[in-house]
N, C-alpha and C. Protein backbone atom coordinates (compact mmCIF):
# COMPACT_ATOMS: atom_id res chain seq x y z
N UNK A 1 1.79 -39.81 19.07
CA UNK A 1 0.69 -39.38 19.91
C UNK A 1 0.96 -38.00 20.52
N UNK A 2 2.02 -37.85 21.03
CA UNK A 2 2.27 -36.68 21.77
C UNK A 2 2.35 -35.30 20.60
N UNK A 3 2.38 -35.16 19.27
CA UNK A 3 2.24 -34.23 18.44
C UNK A 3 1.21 -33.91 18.32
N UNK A 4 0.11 -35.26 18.22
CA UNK A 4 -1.48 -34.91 18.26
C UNK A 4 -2.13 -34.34 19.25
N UNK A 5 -1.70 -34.61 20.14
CA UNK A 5 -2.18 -33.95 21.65
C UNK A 5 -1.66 -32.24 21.61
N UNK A 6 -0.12 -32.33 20.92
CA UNK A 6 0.37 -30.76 21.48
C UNK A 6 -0.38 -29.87 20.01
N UNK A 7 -0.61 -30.94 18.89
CA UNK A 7 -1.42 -29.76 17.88
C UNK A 7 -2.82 -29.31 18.35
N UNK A 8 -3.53 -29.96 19.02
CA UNK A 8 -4.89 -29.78 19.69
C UNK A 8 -4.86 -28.87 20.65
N UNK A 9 -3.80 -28.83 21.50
CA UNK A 9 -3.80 -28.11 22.77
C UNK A 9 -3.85 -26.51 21.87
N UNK A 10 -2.49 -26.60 20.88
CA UNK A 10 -2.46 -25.20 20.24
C UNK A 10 -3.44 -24.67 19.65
N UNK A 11 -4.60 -25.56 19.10
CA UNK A 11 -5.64 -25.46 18.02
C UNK A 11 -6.83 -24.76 18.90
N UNK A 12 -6.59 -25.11 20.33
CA UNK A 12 -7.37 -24.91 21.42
C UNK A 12 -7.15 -23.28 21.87
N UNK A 13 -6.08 -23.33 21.87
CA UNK A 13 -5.18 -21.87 22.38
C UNK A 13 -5.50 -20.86 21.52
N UNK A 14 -5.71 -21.54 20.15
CA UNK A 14 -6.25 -19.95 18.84
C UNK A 14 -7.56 -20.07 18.33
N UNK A 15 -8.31 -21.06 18.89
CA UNK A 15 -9.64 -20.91 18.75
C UNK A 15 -10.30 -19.30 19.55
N UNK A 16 -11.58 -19.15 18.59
CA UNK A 16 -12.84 -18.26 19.34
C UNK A 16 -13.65 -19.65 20.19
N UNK A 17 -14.74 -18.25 20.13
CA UNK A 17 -15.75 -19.26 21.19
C UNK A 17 -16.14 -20.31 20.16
N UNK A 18 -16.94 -20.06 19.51
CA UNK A 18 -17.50 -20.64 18.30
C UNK A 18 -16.83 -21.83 17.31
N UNK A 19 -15.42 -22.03 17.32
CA UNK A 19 -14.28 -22.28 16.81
C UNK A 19 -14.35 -23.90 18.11
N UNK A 20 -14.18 -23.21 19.29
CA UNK A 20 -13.68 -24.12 20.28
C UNK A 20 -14.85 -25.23 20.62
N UNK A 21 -16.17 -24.86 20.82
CA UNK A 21 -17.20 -25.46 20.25
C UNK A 21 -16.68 -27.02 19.59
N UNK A 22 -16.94 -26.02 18.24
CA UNK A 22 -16.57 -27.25 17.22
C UNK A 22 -15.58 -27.75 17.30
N UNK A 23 -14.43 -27.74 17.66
CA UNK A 23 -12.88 -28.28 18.42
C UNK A 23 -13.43 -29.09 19.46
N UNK A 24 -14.16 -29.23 20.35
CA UNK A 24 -14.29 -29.95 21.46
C UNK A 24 -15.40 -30.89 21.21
N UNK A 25 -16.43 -31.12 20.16
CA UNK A 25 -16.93 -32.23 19.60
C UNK A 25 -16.08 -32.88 18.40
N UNK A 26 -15.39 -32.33 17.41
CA UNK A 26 -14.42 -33.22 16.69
C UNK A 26 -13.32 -34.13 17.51
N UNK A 27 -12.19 -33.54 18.11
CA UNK A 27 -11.82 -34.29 19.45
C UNK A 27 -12.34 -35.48 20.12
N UNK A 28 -13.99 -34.81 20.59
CA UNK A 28 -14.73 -36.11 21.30
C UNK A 28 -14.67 -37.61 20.50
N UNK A 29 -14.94 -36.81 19.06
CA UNK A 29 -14.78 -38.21 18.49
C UNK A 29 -13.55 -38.74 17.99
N UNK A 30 -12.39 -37.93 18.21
CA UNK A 30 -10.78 -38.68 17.94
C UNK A 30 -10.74 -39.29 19.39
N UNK A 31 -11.00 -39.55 20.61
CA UNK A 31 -11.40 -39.29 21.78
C UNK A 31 -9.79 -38.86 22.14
N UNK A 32 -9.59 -37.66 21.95
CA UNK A 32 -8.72 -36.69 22.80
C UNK A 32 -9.76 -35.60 23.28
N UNK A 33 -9.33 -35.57 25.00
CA UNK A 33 -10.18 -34.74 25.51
C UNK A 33 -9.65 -33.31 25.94
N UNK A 34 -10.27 -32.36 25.22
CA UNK A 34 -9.76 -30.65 25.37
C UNK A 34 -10.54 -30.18 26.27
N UNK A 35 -9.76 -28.94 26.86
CA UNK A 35 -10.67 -27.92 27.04
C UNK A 35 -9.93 -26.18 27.25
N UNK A 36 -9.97 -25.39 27.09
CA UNK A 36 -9.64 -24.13 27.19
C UNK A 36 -10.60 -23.09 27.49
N UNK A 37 -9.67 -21.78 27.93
CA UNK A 37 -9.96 -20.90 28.93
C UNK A 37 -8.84 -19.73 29.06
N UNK A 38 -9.67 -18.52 28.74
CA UNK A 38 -9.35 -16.97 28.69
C UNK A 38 -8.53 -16.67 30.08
N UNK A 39 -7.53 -15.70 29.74
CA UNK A 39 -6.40 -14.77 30.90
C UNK A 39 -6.26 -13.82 30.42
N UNK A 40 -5.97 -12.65 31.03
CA UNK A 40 -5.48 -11.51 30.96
C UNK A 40 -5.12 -11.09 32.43
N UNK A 41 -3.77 -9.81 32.13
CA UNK A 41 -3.36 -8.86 33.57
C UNK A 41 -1.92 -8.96 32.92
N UNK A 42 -1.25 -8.40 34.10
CA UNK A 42 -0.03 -8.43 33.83
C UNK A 42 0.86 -9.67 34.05
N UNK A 43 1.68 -9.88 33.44
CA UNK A 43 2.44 -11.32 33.63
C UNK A 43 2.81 -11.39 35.19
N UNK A 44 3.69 -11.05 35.49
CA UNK A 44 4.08 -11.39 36.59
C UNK A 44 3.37 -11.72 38.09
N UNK A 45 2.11 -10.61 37.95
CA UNK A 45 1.09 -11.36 39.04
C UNK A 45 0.08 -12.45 38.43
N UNK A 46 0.10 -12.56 36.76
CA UNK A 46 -0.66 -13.25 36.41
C UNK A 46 -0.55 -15.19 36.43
N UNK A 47 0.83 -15.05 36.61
CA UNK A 47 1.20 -16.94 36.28
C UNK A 47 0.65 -17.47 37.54
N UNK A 48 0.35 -17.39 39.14
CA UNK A 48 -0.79 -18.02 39.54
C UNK A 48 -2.01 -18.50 38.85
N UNK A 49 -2.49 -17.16 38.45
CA UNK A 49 -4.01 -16.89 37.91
C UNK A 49 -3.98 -18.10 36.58
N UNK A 50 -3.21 -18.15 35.98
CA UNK A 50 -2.80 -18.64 34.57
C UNK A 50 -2.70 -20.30 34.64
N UNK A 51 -1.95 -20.67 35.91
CA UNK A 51 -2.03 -21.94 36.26
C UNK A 51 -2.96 -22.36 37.04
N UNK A 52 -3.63 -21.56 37.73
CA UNK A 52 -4.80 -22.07 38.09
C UNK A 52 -6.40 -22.57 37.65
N UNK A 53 -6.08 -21.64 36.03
CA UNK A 53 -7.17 -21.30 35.54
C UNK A 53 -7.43 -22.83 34.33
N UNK A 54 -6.11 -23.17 34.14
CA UNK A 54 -5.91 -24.05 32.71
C UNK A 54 -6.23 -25.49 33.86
N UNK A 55 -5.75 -25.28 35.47
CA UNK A 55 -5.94 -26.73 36.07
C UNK A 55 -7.68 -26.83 36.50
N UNK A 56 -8.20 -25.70 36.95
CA UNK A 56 -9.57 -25.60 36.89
C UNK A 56 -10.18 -25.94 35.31
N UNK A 57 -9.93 -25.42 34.23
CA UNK A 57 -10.72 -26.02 33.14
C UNK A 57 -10.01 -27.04 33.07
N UNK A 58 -9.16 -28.05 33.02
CA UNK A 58 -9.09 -29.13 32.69
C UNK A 58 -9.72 -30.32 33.46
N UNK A 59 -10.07 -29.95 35.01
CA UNK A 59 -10.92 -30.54 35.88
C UNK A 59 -12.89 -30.39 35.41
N UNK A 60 -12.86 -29.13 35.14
CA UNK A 60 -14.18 -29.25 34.58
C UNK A 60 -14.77 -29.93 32.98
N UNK A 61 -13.78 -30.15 32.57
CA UNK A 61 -14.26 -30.15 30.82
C UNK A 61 -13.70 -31.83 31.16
N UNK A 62 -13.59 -32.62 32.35
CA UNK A 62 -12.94 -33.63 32.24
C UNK A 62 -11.76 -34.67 31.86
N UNK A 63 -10.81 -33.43 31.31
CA UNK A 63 -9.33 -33.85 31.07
C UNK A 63 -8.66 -34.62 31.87
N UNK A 64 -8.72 -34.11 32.68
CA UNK A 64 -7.86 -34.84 34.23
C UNK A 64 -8.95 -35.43 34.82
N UNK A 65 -8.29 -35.98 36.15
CA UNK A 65 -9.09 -36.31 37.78
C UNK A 65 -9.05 -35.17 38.68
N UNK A 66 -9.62 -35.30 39.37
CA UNK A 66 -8.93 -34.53 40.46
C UNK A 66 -8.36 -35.57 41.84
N UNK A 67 -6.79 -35.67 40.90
CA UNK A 67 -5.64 -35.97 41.77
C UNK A 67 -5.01 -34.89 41.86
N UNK A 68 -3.77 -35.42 42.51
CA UNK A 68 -2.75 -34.61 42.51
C UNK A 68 -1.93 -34.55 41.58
N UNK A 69 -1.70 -35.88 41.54
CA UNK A 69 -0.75 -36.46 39.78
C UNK A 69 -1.29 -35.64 38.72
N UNK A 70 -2.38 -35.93 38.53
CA UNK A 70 -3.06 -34.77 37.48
C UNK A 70 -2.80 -33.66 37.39
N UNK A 71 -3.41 -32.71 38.64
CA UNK A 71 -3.15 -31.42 38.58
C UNK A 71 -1.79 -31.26 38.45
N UNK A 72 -0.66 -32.02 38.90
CA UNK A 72 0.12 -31.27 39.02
C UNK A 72 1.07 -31.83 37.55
N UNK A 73 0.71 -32.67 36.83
CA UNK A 73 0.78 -32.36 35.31
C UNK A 73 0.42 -30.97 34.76
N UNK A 74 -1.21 -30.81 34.36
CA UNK A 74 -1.23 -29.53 34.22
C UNK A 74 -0.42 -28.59 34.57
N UNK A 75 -0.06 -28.19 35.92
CA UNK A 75 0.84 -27.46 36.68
C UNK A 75 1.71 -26.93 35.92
N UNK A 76 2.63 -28.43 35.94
CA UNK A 76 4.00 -28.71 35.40
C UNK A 76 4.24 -27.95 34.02
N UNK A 77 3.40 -28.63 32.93
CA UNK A 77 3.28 -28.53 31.11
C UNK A 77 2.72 -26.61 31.23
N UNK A 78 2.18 -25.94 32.19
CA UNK A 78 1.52 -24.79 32.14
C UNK A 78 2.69 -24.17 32.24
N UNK A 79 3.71 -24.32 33.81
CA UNK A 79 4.68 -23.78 33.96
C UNK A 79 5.93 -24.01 33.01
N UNK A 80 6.15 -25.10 32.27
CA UNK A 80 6.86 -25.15 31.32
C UNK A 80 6.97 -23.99 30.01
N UNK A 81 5.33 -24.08 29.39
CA UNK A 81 4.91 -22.68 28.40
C UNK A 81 4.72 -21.69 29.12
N UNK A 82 4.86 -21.27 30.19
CA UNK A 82 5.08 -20.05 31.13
C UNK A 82 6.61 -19.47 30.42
N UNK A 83 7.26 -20.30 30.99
CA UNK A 83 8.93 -20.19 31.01
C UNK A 83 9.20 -19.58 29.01
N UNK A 84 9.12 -20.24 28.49
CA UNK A 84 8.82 -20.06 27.28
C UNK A 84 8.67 -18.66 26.65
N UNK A 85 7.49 -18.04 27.45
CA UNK A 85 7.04 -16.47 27.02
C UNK A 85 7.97 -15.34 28.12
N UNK A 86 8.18 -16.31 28.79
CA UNK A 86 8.77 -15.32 30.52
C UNK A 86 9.57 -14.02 29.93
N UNK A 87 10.75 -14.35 28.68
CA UNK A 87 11.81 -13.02 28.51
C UNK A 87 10.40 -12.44 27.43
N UNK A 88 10.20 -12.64 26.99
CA UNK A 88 9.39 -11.67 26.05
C UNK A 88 8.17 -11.05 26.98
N UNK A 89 7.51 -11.22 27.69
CA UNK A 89 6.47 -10.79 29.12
C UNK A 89 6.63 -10.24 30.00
N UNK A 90 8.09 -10.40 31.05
CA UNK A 90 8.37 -10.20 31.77
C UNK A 90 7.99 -8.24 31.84
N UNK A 91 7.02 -7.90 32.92
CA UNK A 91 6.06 -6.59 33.32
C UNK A 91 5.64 -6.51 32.23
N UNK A 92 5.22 -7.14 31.26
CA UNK A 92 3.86 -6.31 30.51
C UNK A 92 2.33 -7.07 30.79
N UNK A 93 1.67 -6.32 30.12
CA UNK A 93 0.81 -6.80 30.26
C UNK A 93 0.05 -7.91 29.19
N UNK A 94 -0.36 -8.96 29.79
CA UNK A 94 -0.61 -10.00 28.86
C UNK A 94 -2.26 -10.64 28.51
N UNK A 95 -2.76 -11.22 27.52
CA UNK A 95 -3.89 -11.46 27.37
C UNK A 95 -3.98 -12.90 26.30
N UNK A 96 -5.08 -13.59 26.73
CA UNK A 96 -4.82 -15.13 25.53
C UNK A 96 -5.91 -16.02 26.11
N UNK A 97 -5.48 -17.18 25.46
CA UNK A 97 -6.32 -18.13 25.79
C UNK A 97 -5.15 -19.33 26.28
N UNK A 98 -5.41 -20.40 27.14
CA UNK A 98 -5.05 -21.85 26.85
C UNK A 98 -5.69 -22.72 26.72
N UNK A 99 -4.98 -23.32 26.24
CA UNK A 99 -5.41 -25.16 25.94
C UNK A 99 -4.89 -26.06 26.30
N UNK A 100 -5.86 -26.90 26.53
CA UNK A 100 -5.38 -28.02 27.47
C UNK A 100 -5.62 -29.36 26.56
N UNK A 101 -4.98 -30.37 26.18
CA UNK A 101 -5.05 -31.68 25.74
C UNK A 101 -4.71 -32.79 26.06
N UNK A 102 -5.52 -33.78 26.05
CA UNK A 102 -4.73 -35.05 26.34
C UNK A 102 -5.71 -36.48 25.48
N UNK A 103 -4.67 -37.18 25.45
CA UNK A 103 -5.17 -38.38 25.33
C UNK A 103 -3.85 -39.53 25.37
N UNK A 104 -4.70 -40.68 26.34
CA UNK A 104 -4.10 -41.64 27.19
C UNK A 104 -3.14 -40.76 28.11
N UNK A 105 -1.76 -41.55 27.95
CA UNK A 105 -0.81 -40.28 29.06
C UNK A 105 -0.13 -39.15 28.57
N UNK A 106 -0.68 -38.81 27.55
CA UNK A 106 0.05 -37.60 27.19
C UNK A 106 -1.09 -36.44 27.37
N UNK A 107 -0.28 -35.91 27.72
CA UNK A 107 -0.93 -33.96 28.14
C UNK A 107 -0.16 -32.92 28.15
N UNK A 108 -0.87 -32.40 26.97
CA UNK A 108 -0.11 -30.66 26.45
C UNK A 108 -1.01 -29.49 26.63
N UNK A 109 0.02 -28.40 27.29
CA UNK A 109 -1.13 -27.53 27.73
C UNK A 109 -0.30 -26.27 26.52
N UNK A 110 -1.30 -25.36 26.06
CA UNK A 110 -0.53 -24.64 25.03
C UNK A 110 -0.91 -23.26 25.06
N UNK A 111 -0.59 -21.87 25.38
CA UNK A 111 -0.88 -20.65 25.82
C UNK A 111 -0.61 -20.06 24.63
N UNK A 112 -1.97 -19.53 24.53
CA UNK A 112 -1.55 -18.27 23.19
C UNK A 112 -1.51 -16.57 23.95
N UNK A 113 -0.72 -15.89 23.62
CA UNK A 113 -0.75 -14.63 24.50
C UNK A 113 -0.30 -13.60 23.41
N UNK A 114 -1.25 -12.49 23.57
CA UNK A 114 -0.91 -11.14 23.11
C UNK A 114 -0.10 -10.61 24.61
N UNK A 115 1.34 -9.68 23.92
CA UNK A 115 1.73 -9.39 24.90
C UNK A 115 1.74 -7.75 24.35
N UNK A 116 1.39 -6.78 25.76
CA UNK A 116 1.05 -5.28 24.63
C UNK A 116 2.12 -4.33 25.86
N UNK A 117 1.92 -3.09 25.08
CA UNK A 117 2.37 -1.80 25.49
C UNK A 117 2.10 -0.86 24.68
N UNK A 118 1.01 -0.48 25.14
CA UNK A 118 0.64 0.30 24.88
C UNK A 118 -0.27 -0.12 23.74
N UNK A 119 0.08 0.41 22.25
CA UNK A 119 -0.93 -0.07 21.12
C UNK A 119 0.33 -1.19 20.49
N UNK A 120 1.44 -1.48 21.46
CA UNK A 120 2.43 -2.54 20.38
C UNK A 120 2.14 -4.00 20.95
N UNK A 121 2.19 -4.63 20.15
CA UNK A 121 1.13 -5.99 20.51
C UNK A 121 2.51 -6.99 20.03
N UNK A 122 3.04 -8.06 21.17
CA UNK A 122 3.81 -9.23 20.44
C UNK A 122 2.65 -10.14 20.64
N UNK A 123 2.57 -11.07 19.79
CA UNK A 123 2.38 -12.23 19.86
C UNK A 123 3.58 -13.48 19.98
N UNK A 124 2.60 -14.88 21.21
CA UNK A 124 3.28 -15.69 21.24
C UNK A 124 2.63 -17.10 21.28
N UNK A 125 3.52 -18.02 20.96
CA UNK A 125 2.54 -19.44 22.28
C UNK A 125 3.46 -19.95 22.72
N UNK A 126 3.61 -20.45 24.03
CA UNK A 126 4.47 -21.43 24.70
C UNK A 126 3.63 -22.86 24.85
N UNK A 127 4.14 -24.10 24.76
CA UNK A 127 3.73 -25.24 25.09
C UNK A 127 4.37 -26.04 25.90
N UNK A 128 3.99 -26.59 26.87
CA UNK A 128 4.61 -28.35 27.82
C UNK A 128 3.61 -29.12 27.62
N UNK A 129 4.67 -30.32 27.65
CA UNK A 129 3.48 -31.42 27.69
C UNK A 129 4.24 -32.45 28.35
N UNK A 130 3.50 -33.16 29.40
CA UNK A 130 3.62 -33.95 30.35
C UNK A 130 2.92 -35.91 30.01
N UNK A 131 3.59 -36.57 30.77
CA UNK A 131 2.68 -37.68 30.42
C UNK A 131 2.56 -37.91 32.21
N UNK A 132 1.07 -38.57 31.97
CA UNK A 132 0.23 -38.73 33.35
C UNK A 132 0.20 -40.18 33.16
């Protein structure tokens, strides 16, 4: 279970708009429930913004509750794939999507990030996944 959840979260993380769409009605009917949501700025003021943003869409698209237990899953699995990109990020500036997955108690949140300078672009993804 927990592979299916962390391939969705990632599938979530490299989707377009259009892409994610159709990702979030296929899902409906595996009933694992996604949802994802755009970041950019620089890393280091950005990992608030970043964890706030993946616990807000996972409250709206219905992933979680709004507990605490919940959110602070999200939290947790966000700050985990934080850590992940941290030496490769650390002051640049960063841009991506995440994804958020779960089904029953497993929940993987999965960050895709262009990291740039200038016109040099790394790519990455970090993932956690938590059980609720």
């Amino acid at each position: 279970m927990s592979k299916k959840v962390a391939t969705a979260a990632i599938k979530m993380a490299l989707s377009d708009r259009v892409e994610e769409s159709r990702l979030k009605d296929d899902y409906k009917n595996k009933e694992v429930l996604v949802a994802a949501v755009d970041f950019g700025g620089e890393f280091n003021s950005s990992i608030k913004n970043i964890i706030e943003r993946a616990i807000v869409a996972a409250k709206r698209e219905g992933v979680i509750k709004d507990t605490h237990t919940d959110q602070g899953a999200v939290a947790g699995a966000t700050r985990e794939a934080l850590t992940q990109i941290n030496h490769k990020a650390l002051g640049l500036n960063v841009g991506g999507k995440i994804g958020v997955a779960r089904k029953g108690d497993h929940l993987s949140v999965a960050i895709f990030f262009a990291i740039g300078l200038l016109h040099l672009n790394e790519m990455a993804i970090g993932l956690g996944h938590r059980a609720v």
